[in-house]
N, C-alpha and C. Protein backbone atom coordinates (compact mmCIF):
# COMPACT_ATOMS: atom_id res chain seq x y z
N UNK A 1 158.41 15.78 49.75
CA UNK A 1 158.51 15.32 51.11
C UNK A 1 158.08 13.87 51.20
N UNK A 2 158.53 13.53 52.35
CA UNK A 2 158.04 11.76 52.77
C UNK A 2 157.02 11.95 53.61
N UNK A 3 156.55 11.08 53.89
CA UNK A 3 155.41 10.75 55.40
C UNK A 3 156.04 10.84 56.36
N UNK A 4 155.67 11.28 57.54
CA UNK A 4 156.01 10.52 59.12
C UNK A 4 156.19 8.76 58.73
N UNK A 5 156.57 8.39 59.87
CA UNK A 5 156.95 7.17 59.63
C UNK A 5 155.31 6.74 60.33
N UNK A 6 154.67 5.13 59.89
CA UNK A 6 153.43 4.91 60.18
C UNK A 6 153.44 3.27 60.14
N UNK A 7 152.72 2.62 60.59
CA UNK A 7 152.36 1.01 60.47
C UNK A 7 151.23 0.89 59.47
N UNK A 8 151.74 -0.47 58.59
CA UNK A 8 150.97 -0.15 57.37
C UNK A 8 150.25 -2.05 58.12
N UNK A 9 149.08 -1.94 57.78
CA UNK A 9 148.10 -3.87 58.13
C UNK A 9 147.14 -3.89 56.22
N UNK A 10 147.37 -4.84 56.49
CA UNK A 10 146.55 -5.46 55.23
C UNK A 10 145.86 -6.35 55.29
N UNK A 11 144.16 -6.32 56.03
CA UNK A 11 143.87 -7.35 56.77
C UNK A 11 143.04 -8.01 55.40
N UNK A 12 142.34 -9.12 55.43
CA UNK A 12 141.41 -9.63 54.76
C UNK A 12 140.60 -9.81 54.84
N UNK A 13 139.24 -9.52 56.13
CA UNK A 13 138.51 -9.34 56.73
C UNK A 13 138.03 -8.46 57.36
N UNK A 14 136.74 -8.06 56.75
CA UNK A 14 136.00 -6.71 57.20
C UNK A 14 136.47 -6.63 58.82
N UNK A 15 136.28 -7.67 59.98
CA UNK A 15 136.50 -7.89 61.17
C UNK A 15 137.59 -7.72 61.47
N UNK A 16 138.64 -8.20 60.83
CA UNK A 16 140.41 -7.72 61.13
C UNK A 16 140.12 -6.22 60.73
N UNK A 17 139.67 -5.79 59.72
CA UNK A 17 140.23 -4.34 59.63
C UNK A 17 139.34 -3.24 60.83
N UNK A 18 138.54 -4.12 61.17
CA UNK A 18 137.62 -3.42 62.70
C UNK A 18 138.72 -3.48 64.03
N UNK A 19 139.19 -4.75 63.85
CA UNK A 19 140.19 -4.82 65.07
C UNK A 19 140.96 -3.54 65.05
N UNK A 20 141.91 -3.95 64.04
CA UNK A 20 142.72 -2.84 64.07
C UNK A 20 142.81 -1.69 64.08
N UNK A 21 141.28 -0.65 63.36
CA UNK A 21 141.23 0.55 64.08
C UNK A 21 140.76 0.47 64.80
N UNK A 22 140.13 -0.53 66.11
CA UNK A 22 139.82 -0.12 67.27
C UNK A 22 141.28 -0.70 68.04
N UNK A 23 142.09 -0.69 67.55
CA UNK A 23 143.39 -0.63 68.34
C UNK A 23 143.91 0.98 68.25
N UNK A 24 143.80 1.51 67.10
CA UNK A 24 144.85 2.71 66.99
C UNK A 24 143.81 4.09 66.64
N UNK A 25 142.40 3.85 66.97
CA UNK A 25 141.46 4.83 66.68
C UNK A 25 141.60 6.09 67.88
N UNK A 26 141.75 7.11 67.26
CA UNK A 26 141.69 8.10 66.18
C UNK A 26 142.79 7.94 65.50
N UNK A 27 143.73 7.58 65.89
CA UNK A 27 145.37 7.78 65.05
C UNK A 27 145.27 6.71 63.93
N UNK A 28 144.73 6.08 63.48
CA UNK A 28 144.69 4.87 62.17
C UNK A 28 143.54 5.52 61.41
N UNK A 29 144.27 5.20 60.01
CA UNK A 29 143.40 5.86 58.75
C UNK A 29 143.19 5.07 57.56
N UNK A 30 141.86 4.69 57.33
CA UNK A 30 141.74 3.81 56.50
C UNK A 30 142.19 3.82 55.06
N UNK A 31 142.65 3.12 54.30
CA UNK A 31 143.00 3.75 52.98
C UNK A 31 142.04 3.05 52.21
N UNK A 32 141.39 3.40 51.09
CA UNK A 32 140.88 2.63 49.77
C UNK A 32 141.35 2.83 48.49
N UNK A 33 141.58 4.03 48.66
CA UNK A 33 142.35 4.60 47.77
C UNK A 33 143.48 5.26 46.97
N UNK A 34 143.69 6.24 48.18
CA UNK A 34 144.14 7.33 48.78
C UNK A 34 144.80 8.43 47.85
N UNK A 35 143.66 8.76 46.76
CA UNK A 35 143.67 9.68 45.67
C UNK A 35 143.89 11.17 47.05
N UNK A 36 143.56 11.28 48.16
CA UNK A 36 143.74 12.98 48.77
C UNK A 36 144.52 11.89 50.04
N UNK A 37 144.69 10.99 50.50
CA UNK A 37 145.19 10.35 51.84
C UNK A 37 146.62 10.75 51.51
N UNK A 38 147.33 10.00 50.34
CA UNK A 38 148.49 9.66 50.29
C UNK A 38 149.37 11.29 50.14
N UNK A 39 148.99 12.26 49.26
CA UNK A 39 149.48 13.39 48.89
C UNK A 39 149.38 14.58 50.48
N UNK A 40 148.41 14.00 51.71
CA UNK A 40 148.25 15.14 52.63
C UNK A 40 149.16 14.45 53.86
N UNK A 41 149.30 13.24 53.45
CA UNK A 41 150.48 12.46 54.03
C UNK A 41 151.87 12.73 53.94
N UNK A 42 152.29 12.68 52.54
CA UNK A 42 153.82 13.18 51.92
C UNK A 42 153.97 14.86 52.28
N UNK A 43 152.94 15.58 52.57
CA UNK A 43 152.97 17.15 52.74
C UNK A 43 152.69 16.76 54.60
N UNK A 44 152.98 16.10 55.23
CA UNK A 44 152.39 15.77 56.72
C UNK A 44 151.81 16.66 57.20
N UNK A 45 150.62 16.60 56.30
CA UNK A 45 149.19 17.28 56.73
C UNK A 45 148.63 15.94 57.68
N UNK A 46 148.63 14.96 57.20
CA UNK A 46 147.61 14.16 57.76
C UNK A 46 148.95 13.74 58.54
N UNK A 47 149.16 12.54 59.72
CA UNK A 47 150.02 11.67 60.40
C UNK A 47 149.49 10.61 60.72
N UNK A 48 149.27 9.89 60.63
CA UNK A 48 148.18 8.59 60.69
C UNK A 48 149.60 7.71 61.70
N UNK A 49 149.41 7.30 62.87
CA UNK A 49 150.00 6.16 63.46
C UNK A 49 149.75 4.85 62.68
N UNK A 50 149.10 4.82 61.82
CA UNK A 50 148.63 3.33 60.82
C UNK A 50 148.12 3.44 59.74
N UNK A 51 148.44 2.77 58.69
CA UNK A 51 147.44 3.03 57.66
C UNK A 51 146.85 1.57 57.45
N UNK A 52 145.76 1.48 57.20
CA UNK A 52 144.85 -0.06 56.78
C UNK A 52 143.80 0.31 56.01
N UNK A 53 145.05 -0.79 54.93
CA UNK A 53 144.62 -1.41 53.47
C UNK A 53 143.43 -2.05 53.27
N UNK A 54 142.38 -1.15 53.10
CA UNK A 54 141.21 -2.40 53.05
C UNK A 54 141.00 -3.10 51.60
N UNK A 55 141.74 -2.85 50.27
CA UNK A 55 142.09 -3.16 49.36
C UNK A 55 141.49 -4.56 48.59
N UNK A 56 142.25 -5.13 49.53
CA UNK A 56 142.30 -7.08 49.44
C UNK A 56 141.09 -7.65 50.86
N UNK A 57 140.08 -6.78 51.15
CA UNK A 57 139.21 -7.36 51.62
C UNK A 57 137.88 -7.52 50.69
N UNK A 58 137.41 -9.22 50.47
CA UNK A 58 136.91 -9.50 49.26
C UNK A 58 135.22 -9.05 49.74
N UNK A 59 135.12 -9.15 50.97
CA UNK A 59 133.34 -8.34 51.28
C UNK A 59 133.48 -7.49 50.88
N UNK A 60 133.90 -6.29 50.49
CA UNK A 60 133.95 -5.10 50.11
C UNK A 60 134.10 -4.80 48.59
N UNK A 61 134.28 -5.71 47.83
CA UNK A 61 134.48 -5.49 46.58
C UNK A 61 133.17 -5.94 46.01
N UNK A 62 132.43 -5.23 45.40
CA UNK A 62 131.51 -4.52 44.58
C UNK A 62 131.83 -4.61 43.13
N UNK A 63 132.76 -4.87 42.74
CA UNK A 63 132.97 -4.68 40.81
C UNK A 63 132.27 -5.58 40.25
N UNK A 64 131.75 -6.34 40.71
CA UNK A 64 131.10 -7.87 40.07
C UNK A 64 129.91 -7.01 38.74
């Protein structure tokens, strides 16, 4: 199966990615990963009106 159809943001800032789920909160779902997001998505268990990439936000990266 596919997903519902959804809006995907890729912000770069801890603060953009605040904006944006307080635009689409409860319906926006954060992704980091999405080792259980992406698979309950394609089975449209989950429906997320948004998904946001916090990925490429560099406060959040920890690997150092």
């Amino acid at each position: 199966m596919k997903p519902a159809p959804f809006d995907y943001a890729r912000p770069t800032s801890i603060g953009a990615a605040l904006q944006l789920l307080s635009e689409r909160s409860p319906a926006a779902k954060i992704l980091a990963g999405g080792q259980s997001l992406v698979p309950m998505m394609n089975f449209r268990v989950v429906r997320p009106d948004r998904l946001i990439d916090i990925n490429r936000i560099s406060e959040l990266d920890y690997s150092a």
